[in-house]
C-alpha atoms as a PDB file:
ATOM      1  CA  UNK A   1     -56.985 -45.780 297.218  1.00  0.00           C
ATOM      2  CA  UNK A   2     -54.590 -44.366 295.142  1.00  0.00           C
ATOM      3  CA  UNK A   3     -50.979 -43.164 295.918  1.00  0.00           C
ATOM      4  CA  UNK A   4     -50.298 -44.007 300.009  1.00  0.00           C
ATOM      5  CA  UNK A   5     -48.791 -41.369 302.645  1.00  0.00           C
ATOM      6  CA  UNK A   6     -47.488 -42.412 305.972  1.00  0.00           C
ATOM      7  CA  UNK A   7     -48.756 -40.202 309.035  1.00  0.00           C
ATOM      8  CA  UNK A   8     -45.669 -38.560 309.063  1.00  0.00           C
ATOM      9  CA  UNK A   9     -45.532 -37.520 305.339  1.00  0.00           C
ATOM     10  CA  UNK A  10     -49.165 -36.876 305.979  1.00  0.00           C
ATOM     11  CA  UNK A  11     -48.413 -34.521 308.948  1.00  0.00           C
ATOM     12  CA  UNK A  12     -45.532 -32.591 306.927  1.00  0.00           C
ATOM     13  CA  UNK A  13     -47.833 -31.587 304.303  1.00  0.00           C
ATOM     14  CA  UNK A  14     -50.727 -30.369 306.395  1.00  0.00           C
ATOM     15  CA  UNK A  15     -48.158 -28.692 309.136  1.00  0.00           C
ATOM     16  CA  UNK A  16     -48.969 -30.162 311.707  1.00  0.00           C
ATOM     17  CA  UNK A  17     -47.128 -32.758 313.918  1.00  0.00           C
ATOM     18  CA  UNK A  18     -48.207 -36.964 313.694  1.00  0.00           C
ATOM     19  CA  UNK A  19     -50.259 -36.922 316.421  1.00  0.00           C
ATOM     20  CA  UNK A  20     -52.812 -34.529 314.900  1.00  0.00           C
ATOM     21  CA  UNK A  21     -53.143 -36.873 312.226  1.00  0.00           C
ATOM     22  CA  UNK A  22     -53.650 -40.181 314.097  1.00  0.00           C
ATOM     23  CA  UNK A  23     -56.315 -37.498 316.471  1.00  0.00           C
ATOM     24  CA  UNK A  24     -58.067 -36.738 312.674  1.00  0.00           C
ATOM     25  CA  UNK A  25     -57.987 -40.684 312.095  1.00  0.00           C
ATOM     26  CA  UNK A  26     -59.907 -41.577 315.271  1.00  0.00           C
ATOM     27  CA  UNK A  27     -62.330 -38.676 315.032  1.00  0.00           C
ATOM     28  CA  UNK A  28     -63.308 -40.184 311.303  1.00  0.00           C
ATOM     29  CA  UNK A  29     -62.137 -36.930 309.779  1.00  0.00           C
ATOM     30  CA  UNK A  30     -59.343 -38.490 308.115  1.00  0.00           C
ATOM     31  CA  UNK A  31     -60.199 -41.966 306.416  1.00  0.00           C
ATOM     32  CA  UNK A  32     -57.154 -44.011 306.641  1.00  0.00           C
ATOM     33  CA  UNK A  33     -56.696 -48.103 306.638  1.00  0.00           C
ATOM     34  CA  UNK A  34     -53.675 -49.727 308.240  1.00  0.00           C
ATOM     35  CA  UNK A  35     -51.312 -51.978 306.828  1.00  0.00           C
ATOM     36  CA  UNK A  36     -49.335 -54.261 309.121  1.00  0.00           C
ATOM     37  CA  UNK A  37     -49.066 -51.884 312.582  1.00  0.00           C
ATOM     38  CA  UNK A  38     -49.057 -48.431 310.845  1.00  0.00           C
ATOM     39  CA  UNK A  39     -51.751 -46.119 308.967  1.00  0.00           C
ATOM     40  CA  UNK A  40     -51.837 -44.730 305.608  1.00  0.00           C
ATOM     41  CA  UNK A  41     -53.636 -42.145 304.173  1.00  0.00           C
ATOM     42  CA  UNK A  42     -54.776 -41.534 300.500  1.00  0.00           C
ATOM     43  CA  UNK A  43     -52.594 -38.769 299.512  1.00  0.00           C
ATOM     44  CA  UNK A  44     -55.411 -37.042 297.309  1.00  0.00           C
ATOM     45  CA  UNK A  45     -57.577 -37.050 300.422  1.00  0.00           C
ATOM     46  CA  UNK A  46     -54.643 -35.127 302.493  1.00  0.00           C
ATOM     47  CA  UNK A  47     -54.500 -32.818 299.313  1.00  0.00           C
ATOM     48  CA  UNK A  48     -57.965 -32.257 299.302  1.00  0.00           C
ATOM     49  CA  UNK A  49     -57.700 -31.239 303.516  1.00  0.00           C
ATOM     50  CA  UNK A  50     -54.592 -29.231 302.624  1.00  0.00           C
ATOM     51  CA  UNK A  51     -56.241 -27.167 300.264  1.00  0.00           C
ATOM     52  CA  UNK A  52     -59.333 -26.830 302.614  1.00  0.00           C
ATOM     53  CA  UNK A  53     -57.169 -25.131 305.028  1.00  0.00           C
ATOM     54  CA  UNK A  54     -54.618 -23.437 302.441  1.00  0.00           C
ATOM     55  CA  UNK A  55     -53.612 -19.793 303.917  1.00  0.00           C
ATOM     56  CA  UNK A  56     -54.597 -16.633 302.122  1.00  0.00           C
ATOM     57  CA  UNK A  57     -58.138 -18.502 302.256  1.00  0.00           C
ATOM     58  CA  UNK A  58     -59.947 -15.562 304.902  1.00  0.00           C
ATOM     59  CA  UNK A  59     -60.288 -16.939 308.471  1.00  0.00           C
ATOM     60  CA  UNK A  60     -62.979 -16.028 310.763  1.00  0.00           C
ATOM     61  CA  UNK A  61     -63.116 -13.817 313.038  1.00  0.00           C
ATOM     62  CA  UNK A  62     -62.544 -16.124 316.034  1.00  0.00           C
ATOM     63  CA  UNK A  63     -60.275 -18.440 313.878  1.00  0.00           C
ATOM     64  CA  UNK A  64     -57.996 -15.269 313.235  1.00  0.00           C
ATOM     65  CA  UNK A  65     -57.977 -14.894 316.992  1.00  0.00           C
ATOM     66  CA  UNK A  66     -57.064 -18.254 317.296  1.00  0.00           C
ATOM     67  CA  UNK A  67     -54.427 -18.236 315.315  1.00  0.00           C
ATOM     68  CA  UNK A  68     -52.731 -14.630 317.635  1.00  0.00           C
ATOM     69  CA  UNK A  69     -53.760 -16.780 320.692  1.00  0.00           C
ATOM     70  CA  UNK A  70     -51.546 -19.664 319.928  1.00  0.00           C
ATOM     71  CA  UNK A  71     -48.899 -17.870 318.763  1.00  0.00           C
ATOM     72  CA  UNK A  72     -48.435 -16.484 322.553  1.00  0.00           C
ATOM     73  CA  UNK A  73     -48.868 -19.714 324.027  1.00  0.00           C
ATOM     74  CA  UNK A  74     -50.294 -17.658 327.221  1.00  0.00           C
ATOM     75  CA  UNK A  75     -53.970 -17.820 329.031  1.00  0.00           C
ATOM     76  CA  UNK A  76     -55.993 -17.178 325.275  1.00  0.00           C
ATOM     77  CA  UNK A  77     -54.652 -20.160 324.081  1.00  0.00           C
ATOM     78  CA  UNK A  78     -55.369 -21.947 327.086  1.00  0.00           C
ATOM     79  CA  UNK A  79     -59.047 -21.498 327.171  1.00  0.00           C
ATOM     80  CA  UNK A  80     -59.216 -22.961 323.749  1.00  0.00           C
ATOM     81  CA  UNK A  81     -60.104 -26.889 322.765  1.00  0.00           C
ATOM     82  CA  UNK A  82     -57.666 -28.902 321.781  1.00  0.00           C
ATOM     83  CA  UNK A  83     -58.847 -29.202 318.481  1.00  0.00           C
ATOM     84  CA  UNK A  84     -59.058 -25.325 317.893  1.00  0.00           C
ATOM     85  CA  UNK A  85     -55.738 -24.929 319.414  1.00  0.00           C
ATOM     86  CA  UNK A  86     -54.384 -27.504 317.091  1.00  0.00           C
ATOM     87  CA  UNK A  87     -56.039 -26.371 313.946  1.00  0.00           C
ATOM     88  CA  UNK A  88     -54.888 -22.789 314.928  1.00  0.00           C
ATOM     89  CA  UNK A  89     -51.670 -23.644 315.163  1.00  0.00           C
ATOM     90  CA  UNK A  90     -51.978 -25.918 311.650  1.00  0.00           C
ATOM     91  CA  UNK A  91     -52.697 -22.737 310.031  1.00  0.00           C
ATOM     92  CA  UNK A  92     -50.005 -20.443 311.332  1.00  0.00           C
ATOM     93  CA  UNK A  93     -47.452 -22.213 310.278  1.00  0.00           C
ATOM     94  CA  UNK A  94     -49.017 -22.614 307.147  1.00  0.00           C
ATOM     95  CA  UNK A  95     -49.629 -18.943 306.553  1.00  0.00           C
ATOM     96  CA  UNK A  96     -46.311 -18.373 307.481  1.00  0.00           C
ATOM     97  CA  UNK A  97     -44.826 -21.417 304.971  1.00  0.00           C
ATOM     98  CA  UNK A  98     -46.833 -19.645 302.403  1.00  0.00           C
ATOM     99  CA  UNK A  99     -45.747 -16.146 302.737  1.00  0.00           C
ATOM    100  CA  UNK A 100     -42.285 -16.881 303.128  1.00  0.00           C
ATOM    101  CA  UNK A 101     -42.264 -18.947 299.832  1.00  0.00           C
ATOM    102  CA  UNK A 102     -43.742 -15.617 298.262  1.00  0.00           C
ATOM    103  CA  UNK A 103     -40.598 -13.532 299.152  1.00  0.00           C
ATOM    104  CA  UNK A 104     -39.032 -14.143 296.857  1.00  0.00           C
ATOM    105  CA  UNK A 105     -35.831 -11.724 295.687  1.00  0.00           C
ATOM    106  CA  UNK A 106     -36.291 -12.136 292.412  1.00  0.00           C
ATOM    107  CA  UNK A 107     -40.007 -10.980 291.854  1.00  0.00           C
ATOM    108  CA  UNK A 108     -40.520  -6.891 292.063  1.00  0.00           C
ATOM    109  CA  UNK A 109     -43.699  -7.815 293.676  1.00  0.00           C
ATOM    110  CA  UNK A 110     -42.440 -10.218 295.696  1.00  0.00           C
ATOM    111  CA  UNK A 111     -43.521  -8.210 299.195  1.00  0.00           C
ATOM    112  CA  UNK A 112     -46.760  -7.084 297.692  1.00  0.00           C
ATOM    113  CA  UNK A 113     -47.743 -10.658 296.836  1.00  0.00           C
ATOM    114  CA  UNK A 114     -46.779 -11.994 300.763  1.00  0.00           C
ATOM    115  CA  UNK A 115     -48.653  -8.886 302.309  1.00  0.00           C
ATOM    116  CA  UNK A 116     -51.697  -9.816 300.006  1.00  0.00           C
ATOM    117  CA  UNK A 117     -52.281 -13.439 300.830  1.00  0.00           C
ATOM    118  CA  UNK A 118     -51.159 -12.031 304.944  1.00  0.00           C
ATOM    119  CA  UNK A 119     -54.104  -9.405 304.440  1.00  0.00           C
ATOM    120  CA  UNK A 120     -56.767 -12.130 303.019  1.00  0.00           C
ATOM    121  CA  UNK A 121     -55.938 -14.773 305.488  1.00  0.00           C
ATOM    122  CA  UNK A 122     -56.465 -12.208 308.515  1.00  0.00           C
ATOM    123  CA  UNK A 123     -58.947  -9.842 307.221  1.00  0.00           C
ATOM    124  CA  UNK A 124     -61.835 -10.656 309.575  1.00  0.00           C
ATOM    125  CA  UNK A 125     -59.873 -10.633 312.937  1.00  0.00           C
ATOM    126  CA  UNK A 126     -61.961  -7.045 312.959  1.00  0.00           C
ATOM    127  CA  UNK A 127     -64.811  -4.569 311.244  1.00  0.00           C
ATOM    128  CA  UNK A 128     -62.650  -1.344 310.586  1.00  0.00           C
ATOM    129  CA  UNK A 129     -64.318   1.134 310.372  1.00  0.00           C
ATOM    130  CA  UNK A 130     -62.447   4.868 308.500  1.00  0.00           C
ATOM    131  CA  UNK A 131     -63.574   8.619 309.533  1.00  0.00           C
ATOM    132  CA  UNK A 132     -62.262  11.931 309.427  1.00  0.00           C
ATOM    133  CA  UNK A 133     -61.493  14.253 312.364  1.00  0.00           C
ATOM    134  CA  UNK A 134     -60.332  17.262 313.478  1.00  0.00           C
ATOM    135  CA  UNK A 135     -55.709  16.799 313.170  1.00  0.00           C
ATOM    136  CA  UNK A 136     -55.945  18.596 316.555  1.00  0.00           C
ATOM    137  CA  UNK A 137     -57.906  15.825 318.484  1.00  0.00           C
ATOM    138  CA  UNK A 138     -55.556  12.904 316.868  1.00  0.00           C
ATOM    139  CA  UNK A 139     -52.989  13.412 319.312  1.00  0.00           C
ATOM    140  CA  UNK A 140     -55.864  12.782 322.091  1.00  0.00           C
ATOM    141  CA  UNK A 141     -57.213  10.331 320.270  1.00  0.00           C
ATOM    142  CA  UNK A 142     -54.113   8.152 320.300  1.00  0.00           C
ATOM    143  CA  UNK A 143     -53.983   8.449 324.091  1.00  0.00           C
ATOM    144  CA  UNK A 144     -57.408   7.596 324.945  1.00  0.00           C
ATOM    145  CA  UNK A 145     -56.993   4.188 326.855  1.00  0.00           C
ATOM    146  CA  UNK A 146     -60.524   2.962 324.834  1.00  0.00           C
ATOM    147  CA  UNK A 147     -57.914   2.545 322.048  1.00  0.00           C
ATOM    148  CA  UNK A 148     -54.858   0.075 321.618  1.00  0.00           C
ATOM    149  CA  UNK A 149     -52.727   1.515 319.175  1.00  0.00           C
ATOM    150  CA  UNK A 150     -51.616  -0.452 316.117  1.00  0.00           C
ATOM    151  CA  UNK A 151     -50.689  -0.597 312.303  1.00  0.00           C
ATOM    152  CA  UNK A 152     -49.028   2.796 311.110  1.00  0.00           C
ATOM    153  CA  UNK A 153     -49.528   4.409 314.654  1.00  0.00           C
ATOM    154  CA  UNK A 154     -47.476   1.374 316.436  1.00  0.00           C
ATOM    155  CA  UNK A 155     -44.073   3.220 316.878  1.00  0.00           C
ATOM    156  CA  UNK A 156     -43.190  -0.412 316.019  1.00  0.00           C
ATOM    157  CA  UNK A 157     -44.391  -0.144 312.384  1.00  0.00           C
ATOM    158  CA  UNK A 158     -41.742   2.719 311.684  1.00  0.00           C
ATOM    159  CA  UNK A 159     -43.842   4.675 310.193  1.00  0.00           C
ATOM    160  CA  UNK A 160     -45.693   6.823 312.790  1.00  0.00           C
ATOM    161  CA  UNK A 161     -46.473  10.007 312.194  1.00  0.00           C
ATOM    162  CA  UNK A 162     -49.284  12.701 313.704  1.00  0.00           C
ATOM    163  CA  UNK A 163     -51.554  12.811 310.709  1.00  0.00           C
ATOM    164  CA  UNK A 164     -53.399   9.210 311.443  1.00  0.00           C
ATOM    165  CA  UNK A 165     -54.505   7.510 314.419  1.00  0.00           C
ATOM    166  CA  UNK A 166     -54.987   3.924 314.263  1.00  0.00           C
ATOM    167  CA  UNK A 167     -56.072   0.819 316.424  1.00  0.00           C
ATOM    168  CA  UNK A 168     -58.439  -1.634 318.316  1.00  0.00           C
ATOM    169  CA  UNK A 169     -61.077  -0.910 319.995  1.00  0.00           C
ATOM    170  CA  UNK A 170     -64.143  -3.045 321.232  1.00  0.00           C
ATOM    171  CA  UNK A 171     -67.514  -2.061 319.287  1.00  0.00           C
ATOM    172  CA  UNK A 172     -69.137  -1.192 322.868  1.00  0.00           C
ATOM    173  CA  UNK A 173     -66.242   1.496 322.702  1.00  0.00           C
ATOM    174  CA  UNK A 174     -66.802   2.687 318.996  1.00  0.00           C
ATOM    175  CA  UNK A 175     -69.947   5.000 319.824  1.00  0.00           C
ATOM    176  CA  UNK A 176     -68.185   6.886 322.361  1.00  0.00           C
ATOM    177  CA  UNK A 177     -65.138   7.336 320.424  1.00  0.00           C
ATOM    178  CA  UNK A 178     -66.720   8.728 317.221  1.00  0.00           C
ATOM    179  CA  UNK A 179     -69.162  10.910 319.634  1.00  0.00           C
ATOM    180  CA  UNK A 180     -66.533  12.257 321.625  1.00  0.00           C
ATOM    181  CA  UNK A 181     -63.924  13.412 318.773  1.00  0.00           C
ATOM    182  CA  UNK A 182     -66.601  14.293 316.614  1.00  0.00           C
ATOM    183  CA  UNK A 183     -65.652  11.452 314.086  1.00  0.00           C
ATOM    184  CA  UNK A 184     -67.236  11.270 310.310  1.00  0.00           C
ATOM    185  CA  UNK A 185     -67.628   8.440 308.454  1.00  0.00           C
ATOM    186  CA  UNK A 186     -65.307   8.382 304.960  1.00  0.00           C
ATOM    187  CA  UNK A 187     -64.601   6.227 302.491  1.00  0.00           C
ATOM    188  CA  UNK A 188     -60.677   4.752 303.412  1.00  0.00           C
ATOM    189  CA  UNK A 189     -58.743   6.720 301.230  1.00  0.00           C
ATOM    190  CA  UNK A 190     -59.800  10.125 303.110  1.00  0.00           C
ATOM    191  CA  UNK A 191     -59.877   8.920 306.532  1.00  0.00           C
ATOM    192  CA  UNK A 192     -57.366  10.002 309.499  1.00  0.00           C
ATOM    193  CA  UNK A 193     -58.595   7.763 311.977  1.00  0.00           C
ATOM    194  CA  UNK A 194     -59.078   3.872 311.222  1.00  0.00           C
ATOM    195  CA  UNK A 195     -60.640   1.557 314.293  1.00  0.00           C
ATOM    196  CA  UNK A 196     -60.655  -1.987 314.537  1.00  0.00           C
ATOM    197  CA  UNK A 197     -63.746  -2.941 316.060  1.00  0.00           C
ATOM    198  CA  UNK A 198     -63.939  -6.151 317.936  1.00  0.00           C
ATOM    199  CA  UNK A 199     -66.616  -7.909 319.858  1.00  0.00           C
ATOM    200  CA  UNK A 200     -67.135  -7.801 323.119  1.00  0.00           C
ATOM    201  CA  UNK A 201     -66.725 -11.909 323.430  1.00  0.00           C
ATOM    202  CA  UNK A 202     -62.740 -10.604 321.822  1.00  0.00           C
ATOM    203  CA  UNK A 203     -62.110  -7.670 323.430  1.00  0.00           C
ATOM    204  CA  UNK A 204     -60.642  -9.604 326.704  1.00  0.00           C
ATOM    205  CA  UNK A 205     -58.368 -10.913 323.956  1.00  0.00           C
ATOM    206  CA  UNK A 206     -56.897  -7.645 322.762  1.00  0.00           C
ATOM    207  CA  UNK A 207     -53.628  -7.837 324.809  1.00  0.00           C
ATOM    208  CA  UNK A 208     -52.549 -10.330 322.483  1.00  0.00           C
ATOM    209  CA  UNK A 209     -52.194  -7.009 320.263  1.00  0.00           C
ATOM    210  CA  UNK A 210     -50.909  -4.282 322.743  1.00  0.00           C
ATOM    211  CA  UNK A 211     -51.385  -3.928 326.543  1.00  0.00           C
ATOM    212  CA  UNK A 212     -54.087  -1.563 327.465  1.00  0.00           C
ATOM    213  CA  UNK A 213     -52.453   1.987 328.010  1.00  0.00           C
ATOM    214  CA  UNK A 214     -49.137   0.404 326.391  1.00  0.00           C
ATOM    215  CA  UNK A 215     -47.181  -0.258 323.659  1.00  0.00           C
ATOM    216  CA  UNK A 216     -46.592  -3.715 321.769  1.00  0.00           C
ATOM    217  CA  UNK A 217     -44.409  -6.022 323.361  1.00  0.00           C
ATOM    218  CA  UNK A 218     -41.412  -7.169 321.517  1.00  0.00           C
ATOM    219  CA  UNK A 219     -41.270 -10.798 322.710  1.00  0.00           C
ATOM    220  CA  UNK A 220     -44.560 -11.713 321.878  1.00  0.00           C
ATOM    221  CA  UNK A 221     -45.265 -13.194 318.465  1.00  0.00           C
ATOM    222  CA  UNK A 222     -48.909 -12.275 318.633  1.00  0.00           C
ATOM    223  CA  UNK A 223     -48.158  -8.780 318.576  1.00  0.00           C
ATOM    224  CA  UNK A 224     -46.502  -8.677 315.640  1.00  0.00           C
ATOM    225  CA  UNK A 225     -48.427 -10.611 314.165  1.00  0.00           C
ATOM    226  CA  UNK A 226     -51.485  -8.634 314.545  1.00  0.00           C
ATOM    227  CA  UNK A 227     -49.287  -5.844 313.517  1.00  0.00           C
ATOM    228  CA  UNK A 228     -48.535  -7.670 310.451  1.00  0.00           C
ATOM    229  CA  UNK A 229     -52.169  -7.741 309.487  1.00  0.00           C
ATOM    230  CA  UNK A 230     -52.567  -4.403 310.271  1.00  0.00           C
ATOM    231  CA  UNK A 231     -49.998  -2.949 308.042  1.00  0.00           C
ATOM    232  CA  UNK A 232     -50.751  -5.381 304.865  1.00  0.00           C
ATOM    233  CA  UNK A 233     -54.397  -3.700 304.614  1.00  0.00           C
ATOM    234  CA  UNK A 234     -52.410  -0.706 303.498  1.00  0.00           C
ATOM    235  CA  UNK A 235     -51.798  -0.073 300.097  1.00  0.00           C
ATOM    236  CA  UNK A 236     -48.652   1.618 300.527  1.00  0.00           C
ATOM    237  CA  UNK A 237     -45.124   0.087 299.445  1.00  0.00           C
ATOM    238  CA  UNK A 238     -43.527   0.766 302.395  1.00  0.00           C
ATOM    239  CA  UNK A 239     -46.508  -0.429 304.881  1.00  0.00           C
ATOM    240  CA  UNK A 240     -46.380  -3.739 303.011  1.00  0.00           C
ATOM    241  CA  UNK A 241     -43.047  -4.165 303.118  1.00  0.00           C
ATOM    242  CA  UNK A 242     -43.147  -3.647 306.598  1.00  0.00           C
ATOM    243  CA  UNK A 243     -46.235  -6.066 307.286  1.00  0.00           C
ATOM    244  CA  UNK A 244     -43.910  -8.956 305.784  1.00  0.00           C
ATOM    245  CA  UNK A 245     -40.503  -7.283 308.205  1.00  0.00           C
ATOM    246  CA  UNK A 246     -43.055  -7.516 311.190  1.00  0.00           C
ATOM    247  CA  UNK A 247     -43.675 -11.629 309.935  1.00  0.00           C
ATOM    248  CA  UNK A 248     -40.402 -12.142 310.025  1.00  0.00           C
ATOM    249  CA  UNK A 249     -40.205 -10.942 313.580  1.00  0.00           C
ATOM    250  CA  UNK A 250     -43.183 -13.294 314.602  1.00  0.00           C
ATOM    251  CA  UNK A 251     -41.341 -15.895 312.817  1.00  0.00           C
ATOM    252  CA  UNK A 252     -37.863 -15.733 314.724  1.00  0.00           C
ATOM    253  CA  UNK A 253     -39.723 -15.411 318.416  1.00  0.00           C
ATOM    254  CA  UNK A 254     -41.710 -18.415 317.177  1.00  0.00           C
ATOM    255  CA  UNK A 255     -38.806 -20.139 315.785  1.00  0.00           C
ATOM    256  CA  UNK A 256     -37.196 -19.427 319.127  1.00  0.00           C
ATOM    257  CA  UNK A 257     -39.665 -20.494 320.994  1.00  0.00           C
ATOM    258  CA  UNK A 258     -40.193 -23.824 319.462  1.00  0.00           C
ATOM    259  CA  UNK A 259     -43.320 -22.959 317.641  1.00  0.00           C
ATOM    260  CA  UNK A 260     -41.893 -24.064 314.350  1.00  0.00           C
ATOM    261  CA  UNK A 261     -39.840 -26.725 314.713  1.00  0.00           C
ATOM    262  CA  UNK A 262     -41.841 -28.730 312.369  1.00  0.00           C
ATOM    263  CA  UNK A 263     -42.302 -28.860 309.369  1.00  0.00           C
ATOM    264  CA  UNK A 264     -38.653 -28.370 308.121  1.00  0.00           C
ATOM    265  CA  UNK A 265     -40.421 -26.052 305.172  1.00  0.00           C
ATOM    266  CA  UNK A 266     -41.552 -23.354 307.520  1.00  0.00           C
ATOM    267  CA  UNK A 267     -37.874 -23.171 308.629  1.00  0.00           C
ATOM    268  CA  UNK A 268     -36.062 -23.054 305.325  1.00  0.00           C
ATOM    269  CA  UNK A 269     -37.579 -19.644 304.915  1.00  0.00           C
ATOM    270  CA  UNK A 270     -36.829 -18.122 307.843  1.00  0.00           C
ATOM    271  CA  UNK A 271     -33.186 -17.154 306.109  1.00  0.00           C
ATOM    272  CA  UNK A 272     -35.370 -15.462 303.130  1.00  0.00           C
ATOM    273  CA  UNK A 273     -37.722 -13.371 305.360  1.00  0.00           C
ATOM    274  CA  UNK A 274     -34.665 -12.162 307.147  1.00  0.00           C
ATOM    275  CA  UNK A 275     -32.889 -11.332 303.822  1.00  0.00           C
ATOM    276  CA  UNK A 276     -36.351 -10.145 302.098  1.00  0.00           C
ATOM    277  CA  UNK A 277     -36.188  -7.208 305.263  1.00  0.00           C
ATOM    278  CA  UNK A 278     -33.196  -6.400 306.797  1.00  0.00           C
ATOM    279  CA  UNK A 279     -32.920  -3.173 304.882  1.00  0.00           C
ATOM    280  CA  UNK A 280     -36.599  -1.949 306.322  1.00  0.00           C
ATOM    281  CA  UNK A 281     -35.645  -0.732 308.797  1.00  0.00           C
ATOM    282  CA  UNK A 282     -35.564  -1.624 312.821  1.00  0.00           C
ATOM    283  CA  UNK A 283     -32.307  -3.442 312.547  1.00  0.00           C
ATOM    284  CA  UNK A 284     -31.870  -3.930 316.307  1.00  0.00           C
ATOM    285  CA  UNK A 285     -35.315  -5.742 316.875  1.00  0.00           C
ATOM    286  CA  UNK A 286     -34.772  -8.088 314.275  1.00  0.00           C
ATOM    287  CA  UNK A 287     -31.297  -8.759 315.426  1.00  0.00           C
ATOM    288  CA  UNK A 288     -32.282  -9.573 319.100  1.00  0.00           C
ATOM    289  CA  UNK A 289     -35.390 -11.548 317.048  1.00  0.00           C
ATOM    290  CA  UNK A 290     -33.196 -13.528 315.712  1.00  0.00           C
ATOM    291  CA  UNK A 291     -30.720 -13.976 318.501  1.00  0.00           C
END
């Protein structure tokens, strides 16, 4: 072995708490020899699982849904193992340690560089899938309970407007949908309507984005999360910028929650997403977020 890492130094730099690490150690997943009464850990080898797990690396589909399922600590995250619930929650705070060490004031690109490794990390949550229709059946469209509204249609993402229509939908759904508003396939940069198709083994999961029929609710972390990812796949300023605002709202409720207590990293940048966003917009949420 080379240089030595305690299970707690080992657990700060994968973000995740000691336990986790000792669990790793026992499984064989982690090779580890003790001295005296505790463990150590090669350091290259908890390098080496770091980087395995970095964020901005794409997740799968059901890892992605992991990771919203743990941030609302509610029935989702219950019917997961406790491996997958631990490695989800590993990655979170990862992906949030690593965007909030990419806003960074001083960089103009600062926001485009956190909503970039945001978008990679959660880009197969869904299949989206971009058409055109008619501007008079988007209003409709939006309404129809098949579809949870999110990204720039989410009043939360402060920039609705009546020109677009986007959200989730299960795939079962997606046939009907395009059928019944008459909905043509286009390449992204001419489509109205973008869907986020989802599985049928997911769709149960979709309140962790927005209540069926409703809007997203403000105290869970899980929406905004997903709301996050939504808004990064855009390629406009102000949708990115608001992808990394919507973070920072996840951040606080998960901050507030407990969530990120450890590691102490994850927490230092709390301060800079809040600075990095404040003038987005939305003041009063992220107040009471970070009440």
């Amino acid at each position: 072995m080379g240089a030595l890492m305690s299970v707690a130094e080992a657990a700060e730099v994968l973000g995740v708490v000691p336990q986790r690490v000792r669990e790793r150690i026992r499984e064989g997943s982690l090779a580890a020899q003790r001295v005296g009464s505790q463990w150590v850990i090669d350091a290259e080898d908890v390098r080496r699982l770091a980087h395995r797990d970095r964020p901005g690396r794409p997740l799968s589909t059901k890892s992605a849904w992991d990771l919203l399922a743990v941030a609302d600590r509610g029935p989702a995250a219950e019917r997961l193992t406790s491996s997958s619930r631990s490695r989800a929650r590993s990655r979170l705070r990862a992906l949030l340690a690593e965007v909030g060490r990419l806003v960074d004031a001083d960089r103009d690109d600062s926001l485009d560089r956190a909503a970039a490794v945001l978008g990679r990390a959660m880009g197969n949550r869904a299949a989206r899938a971009c058409y055109a229709a008619s501007p008079r059946d988007l209003a409709d469209l939006r309404a129809d309970s098949r579809l949870r509204l999110s990204g720039v249609s989410a009043p939360e993402s402060n920039i609705a407007s009546g020109d677009l229509a986007e959200g989730y939908a299960s795939e079962e759904d997606a046939d009907g949908l395009a059928d019944g508003y008459l909905l043509e396939p286009v390449a992204r940069d001419r489509a109205n309507v973008i869907l986020h198709l989802v599985s049928g083994d997911i769709s149960p999961d979709l309140d962790l984005v927005t209540p069926e029929g409703g809007h997203l609710n403000p105290e869970r972390a899980s929406a905004w999360l997903a709301l996050a990812a939504d808004l990064a796949e855009h390629d406009g300023a102000r949708e990115r910028g608001e992808a990394v605002r919507a973070l920072a709202v996840a951040s606080a409720l998960l901050h507030r929650s407990g969530f990120l207590v450890a590691p102490a990293a994850t927490l230092d940048h709390l301060n800079r997403f809040h600075e990095a966003t404040a003038d987005l917009g939305d003041e009063e949420v992220m107040r009471g977020a970070w009440s």
